[in-house]
N, C-alpha and C. Protein backbone atom coordinates (compact mmCIF):
# COMPACT_ATOMS: atom_id res chain seq x y z
N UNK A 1 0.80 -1.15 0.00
CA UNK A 1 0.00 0.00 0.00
C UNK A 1 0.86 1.25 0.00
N UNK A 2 2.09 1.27 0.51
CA UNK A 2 2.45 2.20 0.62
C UNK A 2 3.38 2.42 -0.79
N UNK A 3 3.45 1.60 -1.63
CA UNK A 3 4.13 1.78 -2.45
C UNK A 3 3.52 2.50 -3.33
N UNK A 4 2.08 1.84 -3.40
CA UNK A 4 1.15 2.71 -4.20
C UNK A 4 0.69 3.96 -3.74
N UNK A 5 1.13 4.48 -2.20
CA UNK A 5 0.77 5.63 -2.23
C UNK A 5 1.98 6.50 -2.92
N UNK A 6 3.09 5.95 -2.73
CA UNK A 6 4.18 6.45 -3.50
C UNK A 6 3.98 7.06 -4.85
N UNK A 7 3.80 6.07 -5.67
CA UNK A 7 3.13 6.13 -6.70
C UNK A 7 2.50 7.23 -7.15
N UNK A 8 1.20 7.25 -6.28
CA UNK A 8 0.01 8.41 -7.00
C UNK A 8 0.94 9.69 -6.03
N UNK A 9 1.58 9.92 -5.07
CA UNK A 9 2.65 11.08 -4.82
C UNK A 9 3.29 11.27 -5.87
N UNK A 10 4.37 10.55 -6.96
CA UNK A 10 5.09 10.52 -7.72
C UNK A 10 4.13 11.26 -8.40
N UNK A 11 3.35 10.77 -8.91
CA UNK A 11 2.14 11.16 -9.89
C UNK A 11 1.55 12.61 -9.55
N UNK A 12 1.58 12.81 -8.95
CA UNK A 12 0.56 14.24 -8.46
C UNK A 12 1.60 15.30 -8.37
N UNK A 13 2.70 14.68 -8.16
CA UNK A 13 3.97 15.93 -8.16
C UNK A 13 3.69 16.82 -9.48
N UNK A 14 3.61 18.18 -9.57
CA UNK A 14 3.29 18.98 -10.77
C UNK A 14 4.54 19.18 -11.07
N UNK A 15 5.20 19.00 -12.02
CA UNK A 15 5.92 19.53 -13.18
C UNK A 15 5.52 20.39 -13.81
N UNK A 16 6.27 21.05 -14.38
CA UNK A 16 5.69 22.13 -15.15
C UNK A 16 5.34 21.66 -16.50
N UNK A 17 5.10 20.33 -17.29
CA UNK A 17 4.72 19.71 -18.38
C UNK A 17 3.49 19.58 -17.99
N UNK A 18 3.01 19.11 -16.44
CA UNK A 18 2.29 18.44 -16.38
C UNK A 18 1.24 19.57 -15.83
N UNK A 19 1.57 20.86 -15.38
CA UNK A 19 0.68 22.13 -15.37
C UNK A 19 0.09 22.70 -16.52
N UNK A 20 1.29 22.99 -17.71
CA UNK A 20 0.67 23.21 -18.87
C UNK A 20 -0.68 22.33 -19.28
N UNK A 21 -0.41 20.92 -19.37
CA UNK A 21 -1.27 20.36 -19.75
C UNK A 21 -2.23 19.99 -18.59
N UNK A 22 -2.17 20.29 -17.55
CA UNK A 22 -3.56 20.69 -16.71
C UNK A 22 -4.43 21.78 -16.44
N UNK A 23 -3.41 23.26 -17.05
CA UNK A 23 -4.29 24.31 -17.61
C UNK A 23 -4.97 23.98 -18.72
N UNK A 24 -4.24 23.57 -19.66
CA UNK A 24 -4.85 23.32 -21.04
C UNK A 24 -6.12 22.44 -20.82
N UNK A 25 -5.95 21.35 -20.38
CA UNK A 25 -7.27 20.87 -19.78
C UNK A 25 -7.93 21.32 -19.18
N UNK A 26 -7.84 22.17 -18.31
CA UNK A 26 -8.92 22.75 -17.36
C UNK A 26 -9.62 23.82 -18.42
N UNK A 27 -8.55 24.71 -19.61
CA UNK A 27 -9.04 25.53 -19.93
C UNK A 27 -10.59 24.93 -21.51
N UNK A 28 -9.80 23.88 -21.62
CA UNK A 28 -10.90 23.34 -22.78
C UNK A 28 -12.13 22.52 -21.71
N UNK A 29 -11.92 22.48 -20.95
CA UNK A 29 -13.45 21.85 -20.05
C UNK A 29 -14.18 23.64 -19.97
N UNK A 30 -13.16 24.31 -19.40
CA UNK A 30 -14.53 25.91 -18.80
C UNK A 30 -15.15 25.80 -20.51
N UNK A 31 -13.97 25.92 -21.65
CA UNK A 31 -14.70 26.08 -23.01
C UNK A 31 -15.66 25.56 -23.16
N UNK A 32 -15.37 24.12 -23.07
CA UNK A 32 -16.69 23.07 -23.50
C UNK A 32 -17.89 23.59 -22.69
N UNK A 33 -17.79 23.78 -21.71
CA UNK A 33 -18.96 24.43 -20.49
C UNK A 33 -19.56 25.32 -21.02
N UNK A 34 -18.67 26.09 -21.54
CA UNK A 34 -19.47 27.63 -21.71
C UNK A 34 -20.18 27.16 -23.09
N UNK A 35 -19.39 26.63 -23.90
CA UNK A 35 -20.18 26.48 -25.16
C UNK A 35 -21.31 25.76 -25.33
N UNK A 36 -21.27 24.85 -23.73
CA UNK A 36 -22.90 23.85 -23.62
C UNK A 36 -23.93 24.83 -23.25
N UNK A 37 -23.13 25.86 -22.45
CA UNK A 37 -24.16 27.01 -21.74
C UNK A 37 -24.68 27.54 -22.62
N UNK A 38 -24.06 28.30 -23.45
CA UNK A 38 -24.25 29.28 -24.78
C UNK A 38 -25.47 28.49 -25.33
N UNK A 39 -24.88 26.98 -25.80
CA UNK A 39 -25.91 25.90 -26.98
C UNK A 39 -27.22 26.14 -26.16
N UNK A 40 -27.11 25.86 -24.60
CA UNK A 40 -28.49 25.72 -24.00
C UNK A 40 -29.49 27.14 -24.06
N UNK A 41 -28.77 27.76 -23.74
CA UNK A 41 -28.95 29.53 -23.90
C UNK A 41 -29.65 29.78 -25.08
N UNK A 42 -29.17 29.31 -26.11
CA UNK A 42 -29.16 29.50 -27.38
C UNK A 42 -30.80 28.68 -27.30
N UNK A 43 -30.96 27.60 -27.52
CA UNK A 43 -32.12 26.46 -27.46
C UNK A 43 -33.43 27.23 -26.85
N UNK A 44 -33.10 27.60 -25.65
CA UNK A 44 -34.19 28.21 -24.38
C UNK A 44 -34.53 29.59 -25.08
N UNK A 45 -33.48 30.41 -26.31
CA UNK A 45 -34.11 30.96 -26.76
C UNK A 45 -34.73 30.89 -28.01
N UNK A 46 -34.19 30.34 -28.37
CA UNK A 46 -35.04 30.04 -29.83
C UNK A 46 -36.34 29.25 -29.99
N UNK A 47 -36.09 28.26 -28.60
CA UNK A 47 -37.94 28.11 -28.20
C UNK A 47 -39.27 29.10 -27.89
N UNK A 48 -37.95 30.43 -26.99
CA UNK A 48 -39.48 31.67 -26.84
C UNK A 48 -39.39 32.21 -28.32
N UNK A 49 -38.33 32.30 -29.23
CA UNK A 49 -38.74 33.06 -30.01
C UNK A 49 -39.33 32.30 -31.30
N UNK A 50 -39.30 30.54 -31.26
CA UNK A 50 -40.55 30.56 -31.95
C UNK A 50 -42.13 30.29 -31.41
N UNK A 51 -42.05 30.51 -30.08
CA UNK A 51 -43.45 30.57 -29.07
C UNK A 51 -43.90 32.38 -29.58
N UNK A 52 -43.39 33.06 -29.59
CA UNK A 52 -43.76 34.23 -29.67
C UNK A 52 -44.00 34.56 -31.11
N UNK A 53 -43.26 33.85 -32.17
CA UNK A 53 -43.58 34.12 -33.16
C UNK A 53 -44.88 32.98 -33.85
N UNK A 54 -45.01 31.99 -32.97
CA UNK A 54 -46.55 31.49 -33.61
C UNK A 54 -47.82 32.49 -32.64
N UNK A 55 -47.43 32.47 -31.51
CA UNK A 55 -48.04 33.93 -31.06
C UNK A 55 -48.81 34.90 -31.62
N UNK A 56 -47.65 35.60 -32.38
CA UNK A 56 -47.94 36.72 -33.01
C UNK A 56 -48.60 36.37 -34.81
N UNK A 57 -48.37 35.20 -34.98
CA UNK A 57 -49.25 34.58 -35.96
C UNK A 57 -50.50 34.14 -35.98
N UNK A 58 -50.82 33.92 -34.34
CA UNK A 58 -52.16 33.25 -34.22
C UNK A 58 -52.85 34.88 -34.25
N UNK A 59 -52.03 35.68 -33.17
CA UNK A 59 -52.49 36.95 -33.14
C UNK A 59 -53.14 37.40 -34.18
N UNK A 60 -52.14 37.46 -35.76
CA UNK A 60 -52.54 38.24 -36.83
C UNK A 60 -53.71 37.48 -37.90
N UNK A 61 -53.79 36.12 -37.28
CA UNK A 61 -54.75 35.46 -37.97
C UNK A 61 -56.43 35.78 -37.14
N UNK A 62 -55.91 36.08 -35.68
CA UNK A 62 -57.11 36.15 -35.12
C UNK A 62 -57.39 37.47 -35.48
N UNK A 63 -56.49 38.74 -35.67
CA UNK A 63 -57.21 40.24 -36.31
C UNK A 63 -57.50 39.96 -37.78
N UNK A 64 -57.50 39.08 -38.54
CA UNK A 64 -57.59 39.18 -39.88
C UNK A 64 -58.91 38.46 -40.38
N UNK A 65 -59.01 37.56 -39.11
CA UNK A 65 -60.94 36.98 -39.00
C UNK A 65 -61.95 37.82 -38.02
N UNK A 66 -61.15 38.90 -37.01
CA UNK A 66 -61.98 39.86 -36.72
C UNK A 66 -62.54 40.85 -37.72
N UNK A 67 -61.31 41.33 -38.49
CA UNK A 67 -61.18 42.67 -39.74
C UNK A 67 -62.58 41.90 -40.61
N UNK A 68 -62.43 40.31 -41.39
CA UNK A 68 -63.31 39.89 -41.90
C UNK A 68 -64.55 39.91 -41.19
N UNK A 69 -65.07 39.71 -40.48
CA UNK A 69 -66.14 39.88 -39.45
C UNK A 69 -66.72 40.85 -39.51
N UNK A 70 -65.96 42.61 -39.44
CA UNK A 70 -66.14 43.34 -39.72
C UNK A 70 -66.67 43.80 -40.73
N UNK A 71 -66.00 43.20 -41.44
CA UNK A 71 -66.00 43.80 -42.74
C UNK A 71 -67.63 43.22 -43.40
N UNK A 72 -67.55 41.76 -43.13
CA UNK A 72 -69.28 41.27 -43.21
C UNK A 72 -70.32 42.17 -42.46
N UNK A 73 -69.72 42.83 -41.30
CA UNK A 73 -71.00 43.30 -40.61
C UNK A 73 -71.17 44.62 -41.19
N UNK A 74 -69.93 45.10 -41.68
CA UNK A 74 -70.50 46.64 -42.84
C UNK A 74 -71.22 46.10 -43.82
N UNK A 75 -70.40 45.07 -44.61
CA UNK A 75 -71.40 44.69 -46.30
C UNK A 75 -73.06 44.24 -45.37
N UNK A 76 -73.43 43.71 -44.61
CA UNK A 76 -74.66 43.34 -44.11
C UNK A 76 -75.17 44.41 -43.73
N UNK A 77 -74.78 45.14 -42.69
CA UNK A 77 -75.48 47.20 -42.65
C UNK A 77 -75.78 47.32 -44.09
N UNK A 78 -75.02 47.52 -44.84
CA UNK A 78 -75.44 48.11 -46.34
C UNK A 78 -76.10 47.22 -46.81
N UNK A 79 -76.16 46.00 -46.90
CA UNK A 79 -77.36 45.26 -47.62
C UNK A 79 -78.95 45.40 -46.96
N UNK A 80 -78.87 45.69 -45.13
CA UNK A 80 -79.73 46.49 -44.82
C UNK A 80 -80.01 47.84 -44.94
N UNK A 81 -79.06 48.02 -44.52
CA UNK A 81 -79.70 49.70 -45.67
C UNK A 81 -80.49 50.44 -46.80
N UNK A 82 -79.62 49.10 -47.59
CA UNK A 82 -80.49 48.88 -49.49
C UNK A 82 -81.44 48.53 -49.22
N UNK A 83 -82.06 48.01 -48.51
CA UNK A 83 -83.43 47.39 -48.61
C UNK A 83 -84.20 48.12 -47.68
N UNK A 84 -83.75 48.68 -46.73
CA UNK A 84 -84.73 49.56 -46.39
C UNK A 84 -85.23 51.09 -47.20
N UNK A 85 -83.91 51.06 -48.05
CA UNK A 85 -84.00 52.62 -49.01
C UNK A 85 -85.03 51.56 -50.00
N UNK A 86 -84.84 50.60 -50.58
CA UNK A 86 -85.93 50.06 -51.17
C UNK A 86 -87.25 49.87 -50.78
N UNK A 87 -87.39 49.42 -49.83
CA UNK A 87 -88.90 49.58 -49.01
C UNK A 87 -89.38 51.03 -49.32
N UNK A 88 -88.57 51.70 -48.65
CA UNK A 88 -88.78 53.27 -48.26
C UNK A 88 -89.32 53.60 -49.57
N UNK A 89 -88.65 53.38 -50.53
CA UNK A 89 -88.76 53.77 -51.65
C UNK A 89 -89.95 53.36 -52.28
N UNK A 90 -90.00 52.34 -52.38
CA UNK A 90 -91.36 51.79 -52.91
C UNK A 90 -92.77 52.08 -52.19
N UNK A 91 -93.10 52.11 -51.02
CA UNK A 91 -93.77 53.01 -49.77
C UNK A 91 -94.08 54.44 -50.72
N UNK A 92 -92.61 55.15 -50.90
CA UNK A 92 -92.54 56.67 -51.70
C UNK A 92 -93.54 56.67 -53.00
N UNK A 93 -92.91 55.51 -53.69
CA UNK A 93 -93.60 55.03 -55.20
C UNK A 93 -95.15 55.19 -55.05
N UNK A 94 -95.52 53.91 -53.89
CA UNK A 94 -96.93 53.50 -54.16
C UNK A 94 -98.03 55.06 -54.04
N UNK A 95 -97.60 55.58 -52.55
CA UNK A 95 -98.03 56.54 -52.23
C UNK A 95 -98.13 57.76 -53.18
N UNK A 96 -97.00 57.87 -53.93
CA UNK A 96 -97.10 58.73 -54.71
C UNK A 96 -98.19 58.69 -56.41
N UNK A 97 -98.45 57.45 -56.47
CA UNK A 97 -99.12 56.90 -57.51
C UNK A 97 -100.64 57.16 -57.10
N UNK A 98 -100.60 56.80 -55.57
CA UNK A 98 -101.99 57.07 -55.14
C UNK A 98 -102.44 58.16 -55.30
N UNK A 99 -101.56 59.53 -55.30
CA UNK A 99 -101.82 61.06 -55.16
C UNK A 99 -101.68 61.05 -56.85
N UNK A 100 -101.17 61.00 -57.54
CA UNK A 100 -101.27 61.06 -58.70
C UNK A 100 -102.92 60.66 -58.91
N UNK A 101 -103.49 58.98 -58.83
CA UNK A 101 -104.25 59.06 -58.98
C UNK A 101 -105.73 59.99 -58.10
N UNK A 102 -105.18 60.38 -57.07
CA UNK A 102 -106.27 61.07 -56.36
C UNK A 102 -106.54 62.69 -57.24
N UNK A 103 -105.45 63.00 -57.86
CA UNK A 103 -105.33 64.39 -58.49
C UNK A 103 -105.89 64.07 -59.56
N UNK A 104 -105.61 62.50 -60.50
CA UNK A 104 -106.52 62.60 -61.76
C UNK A 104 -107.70 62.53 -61.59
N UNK A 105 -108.14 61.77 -60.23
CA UNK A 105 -109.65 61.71 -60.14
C UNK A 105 -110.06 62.96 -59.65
N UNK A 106 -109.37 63.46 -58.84
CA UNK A 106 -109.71 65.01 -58.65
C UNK A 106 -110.03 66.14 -59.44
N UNK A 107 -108.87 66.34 -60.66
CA UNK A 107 -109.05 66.86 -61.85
C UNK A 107 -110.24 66.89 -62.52
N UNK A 108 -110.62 65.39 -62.95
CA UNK A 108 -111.58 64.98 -63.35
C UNK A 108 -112.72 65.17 -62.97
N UNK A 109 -113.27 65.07 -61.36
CA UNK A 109 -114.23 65.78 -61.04
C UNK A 109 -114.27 67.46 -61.10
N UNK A 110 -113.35 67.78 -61.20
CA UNK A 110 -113.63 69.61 -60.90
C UNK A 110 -113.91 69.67 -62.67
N UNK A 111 -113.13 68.63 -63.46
CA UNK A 111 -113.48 69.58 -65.07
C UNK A 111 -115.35 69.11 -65.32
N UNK A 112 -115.80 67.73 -64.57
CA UNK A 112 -117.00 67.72 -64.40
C UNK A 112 -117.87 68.59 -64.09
N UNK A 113 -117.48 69.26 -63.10
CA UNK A 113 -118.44 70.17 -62.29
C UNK A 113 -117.68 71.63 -62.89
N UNK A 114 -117.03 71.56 -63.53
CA UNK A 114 -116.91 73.16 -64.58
C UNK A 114 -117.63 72.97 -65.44
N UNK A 115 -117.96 71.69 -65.97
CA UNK A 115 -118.78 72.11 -67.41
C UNK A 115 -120.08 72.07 -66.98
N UNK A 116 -120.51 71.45 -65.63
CA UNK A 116 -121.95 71.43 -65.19
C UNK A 116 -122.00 73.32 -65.19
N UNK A 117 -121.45 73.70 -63.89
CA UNK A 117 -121.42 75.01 -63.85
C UNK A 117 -121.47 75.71 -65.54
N UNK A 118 -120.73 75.05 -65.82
CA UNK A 118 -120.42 76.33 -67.53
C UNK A 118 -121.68 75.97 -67.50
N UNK A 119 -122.80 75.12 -68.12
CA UNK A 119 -123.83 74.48 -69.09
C UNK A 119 -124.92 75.61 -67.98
N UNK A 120 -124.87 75.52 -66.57
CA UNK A 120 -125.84 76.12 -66.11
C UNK A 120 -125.32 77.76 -65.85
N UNK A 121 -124.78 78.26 -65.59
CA UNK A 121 -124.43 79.77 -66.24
C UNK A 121 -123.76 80.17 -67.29
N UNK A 122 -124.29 79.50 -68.05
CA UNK A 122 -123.25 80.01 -69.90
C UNK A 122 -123.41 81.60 -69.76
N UNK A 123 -124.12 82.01 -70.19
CA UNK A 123 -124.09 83.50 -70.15
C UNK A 123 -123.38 84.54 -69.08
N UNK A 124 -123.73 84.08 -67.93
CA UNK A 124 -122.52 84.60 -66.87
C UNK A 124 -121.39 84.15 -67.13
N UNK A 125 -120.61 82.51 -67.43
CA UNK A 125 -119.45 82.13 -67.48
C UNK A 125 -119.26 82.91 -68.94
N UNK A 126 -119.77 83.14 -70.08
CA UNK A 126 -119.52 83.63 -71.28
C UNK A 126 -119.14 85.34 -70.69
N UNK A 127 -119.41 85.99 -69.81
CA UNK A 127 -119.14 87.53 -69.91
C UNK A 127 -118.09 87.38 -68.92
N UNK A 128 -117.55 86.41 -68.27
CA UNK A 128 -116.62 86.25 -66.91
C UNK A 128 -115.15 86.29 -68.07
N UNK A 129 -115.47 85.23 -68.70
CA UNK A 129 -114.54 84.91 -69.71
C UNK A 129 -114.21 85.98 -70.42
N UNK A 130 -115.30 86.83 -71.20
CA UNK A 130 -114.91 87.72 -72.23
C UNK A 130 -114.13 89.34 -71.45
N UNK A 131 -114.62 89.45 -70.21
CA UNK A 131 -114.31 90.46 -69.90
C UNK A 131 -112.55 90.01 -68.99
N UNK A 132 -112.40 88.80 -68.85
CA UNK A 132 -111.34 88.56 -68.09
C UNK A 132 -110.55 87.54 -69.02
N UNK A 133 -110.15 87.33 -70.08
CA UNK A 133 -109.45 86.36 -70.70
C UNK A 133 -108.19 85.66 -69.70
N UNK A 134 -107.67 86.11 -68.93
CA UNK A 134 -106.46 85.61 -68.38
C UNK A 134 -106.79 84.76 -66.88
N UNK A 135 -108.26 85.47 -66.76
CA UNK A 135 -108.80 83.97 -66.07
C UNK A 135 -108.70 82.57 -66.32
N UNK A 136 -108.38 81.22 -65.48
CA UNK A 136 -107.90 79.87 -66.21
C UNK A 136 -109.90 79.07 -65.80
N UNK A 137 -110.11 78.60 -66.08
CA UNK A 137 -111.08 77.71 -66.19
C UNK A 137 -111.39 77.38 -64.42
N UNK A 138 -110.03 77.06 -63.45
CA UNK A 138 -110.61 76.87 -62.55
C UNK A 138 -111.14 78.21 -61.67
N UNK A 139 -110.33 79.32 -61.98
CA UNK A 139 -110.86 80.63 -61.49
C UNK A 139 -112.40 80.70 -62.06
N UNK A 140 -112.60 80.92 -63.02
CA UNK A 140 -114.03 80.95 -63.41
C UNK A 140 -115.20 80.40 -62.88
N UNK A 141 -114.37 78.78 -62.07
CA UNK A 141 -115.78 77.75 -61.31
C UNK A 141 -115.37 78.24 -60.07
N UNK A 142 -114.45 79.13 -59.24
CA UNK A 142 -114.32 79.47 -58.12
C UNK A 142 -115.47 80.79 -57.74
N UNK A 143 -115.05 81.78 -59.17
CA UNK A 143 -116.13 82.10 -58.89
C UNK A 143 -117.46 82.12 -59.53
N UNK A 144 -118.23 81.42 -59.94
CA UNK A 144 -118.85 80.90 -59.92
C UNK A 144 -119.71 80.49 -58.59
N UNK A 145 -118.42 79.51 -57.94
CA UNK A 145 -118.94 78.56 -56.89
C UNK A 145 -119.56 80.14 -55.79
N UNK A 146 -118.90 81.06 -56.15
CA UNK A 146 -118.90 82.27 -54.86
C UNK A 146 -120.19 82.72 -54.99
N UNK A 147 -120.10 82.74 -56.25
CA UNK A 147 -121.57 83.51 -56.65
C UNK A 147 -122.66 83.24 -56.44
N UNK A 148 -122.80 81.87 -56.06
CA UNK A 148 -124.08 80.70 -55.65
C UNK A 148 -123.59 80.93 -54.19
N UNK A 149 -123.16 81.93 -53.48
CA UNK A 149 -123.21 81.86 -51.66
C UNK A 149 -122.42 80.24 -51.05
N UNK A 150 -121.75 80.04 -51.86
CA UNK A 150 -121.03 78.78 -51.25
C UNK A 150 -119.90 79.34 -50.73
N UNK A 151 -119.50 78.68 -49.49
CA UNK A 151 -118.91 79.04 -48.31
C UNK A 151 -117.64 78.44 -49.33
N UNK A 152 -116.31 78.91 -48.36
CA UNK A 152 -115.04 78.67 -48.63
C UNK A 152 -115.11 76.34 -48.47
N UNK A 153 -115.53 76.22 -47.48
CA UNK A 153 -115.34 75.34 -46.82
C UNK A 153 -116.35 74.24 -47.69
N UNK A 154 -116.94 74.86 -48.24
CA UNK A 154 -118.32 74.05 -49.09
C UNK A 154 -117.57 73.70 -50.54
N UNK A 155 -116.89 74.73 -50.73
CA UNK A 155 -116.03 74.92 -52.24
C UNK A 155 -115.05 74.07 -52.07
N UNK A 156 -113.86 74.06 -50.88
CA UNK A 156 -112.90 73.10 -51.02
C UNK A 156 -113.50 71.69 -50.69
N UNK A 157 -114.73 71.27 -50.23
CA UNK A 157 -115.23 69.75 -50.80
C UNK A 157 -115.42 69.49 -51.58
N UNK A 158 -116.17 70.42 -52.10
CA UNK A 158 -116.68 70.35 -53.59
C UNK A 158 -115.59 69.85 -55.03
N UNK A 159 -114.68 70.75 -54.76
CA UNK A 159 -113.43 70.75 -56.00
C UNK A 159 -112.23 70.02 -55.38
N UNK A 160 -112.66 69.55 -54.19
CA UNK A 160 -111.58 68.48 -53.44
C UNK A 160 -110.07 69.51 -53.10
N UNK A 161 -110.38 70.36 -52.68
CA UNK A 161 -108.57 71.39 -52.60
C UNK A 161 -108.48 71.84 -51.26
N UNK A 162 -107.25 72.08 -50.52
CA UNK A 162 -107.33 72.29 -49.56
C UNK A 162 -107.27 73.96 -49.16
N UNK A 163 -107.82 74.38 -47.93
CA UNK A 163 -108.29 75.48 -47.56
C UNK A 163 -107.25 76.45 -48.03
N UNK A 164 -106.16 76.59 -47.41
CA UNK A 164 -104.89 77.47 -48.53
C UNK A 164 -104.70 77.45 -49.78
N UNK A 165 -105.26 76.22 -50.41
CA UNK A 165 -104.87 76.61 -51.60
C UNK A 165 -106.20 77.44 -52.25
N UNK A 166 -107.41 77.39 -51.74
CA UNK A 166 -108.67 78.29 -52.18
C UNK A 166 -108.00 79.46 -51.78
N UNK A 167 -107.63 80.16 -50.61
CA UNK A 167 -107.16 81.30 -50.30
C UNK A 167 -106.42 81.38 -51.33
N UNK A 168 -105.48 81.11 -51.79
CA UNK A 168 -104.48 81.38 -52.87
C UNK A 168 -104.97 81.61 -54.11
N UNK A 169 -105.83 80.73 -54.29
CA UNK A 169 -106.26 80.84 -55.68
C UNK A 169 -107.29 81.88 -55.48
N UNK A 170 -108.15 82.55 -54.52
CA UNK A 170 -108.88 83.85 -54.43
C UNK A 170 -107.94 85.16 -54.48
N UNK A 171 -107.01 84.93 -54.05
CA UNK A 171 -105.52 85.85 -54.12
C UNK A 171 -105.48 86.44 -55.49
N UNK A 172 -105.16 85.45 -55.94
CA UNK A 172 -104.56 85.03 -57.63
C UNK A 172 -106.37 85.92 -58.12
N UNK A 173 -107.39 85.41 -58.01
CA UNK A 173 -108.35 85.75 -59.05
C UNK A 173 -108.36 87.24 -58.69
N UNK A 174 -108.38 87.71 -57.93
CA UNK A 174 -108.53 89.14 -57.36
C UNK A 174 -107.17 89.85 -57.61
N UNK A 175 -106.26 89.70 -57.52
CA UNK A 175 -105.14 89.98 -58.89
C UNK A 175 -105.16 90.06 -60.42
N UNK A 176 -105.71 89.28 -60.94
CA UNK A 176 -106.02 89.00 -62.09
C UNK A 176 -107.28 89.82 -62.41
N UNK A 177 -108.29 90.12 -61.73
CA UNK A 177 -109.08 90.83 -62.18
C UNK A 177 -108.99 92.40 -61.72
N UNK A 178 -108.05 92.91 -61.01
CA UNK A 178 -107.68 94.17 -60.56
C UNK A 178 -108.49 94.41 -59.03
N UNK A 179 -108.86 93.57 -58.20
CA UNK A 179 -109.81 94.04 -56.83
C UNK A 179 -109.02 93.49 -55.83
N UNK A 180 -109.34 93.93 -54.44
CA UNK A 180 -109.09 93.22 -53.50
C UNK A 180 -109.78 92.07 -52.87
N UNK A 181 -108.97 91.19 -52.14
CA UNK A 181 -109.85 89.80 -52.22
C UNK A 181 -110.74 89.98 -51.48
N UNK A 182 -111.04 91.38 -50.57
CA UNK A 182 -112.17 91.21 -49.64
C UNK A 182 -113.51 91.50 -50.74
N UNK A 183 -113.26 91.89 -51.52
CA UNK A 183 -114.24 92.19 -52.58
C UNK A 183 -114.65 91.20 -53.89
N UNK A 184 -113.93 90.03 -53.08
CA UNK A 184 -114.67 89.34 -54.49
C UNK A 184 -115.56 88.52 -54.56
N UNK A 185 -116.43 88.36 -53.21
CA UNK A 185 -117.49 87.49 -52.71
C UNK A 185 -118.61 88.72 -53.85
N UNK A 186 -118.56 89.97 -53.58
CA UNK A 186 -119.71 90.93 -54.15
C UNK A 186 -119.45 91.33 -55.55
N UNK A 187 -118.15 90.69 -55.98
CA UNK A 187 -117.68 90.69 -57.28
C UNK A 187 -118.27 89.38 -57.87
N UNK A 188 -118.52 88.66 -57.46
CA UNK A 188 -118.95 86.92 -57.75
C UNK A 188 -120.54 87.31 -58.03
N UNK A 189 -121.54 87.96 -56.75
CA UNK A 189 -122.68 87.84 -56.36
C UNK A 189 -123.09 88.63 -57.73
N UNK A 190 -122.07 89.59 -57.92
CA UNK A 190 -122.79 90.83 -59.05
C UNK A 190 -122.84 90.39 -60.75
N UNK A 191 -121.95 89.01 -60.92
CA UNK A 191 -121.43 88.60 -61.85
C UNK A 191 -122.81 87.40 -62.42
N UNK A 192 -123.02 86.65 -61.19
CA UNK A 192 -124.24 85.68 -61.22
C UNK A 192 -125.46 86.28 -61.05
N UNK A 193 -125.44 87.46 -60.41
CA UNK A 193 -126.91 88.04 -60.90
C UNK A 193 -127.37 88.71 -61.69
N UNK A 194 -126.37 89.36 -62.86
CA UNK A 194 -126.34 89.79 -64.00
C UNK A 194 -127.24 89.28 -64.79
């Protein structure tokens, strides 16, 4: 035993051959170390940075099916929209067809009841006319209608028009014939009792 401790004494004695090459060894183990550290270093990051970069992929896939989402819920606003401007519109249409036809049937009765009126005061409607040419046909059955003591309110059933627009159109005849409109009830009365 003791020879062999001799031995590993002999052995452990440092020489300076045997320092060099126990720096040198020591110094390629810290290397190898550091370079396992670095590799691991290296690994631990390139795992977050492809964790972060499917991340930021799921991210941009999840804003790019929100943006689409969006973007359906504008084209769907506007496809509601269109169809309510279409409704609206057609609502506009019908209604307006109705007044069209309420004005032709309207028309139609007042040119009725002008030619009744003409047929039953020809001779008054014949001197209304001759002395006023720029009178229109419905001025003539307005007054007319005045001249028979029919109220404002009796006249706009009659010719289907609403209360302003008789005022207006008494405006207009009393312009046209040079008087004021308070004067044309006795301008009417004097015309039909002629």
């Amino acid at each position: 035993m003791e020879e062999l401790l001799n031995t590993y004494t002999n052995t452990t004695t440092l020489d300076p051959e045997n320092l060099d090459i126990a720096l040198l060894l020591g110094s390629v183990i810290w290397i190898f170390t550091v370079i396992i550290f670095l590799g691991t270093l290296f690994l631990i990051l390139f795992n977050k940075y492809n964790k972060i970069k499917k991340q930021a992929l799921e991210l941009q896939l999840h804003m790019k099916q929100l943006n689409e989402s969006k973007l359906q819920e504008k084209l769907l606003d506007k496809v509601k929209e269109k169809i309510n401007l279409t409704q609206r519109s057609n609502r506009l249409r019908k209604q307006k067809d109705e007044l069209i036809a309420s004005v032709i049937y309207k028309q139609e009765h007042v040119l009725e009841l002008g030619e009744e009126i003409k047929a039953i005061y020809a001779t008054e409607y014949n001197a209304i006319q001759s002395r006023y040419p720029q009178l229109t046909e419905l001025d003539m059955l307005v007054i007319c209608l005045l001249g028979i003591d029919m109220t404002n309110e009796e006249i706009c059933e009659l010719i289907k028009m609403e209360k302003r627009t008789l005022y207006r159109r008494r405006q207009l005849i009393s312009q046209r014939i040079g008087i004021s409109s308070t004067e044309l009830e006795d301008f009417a009365h004097n015309i039909i009792e002629e």
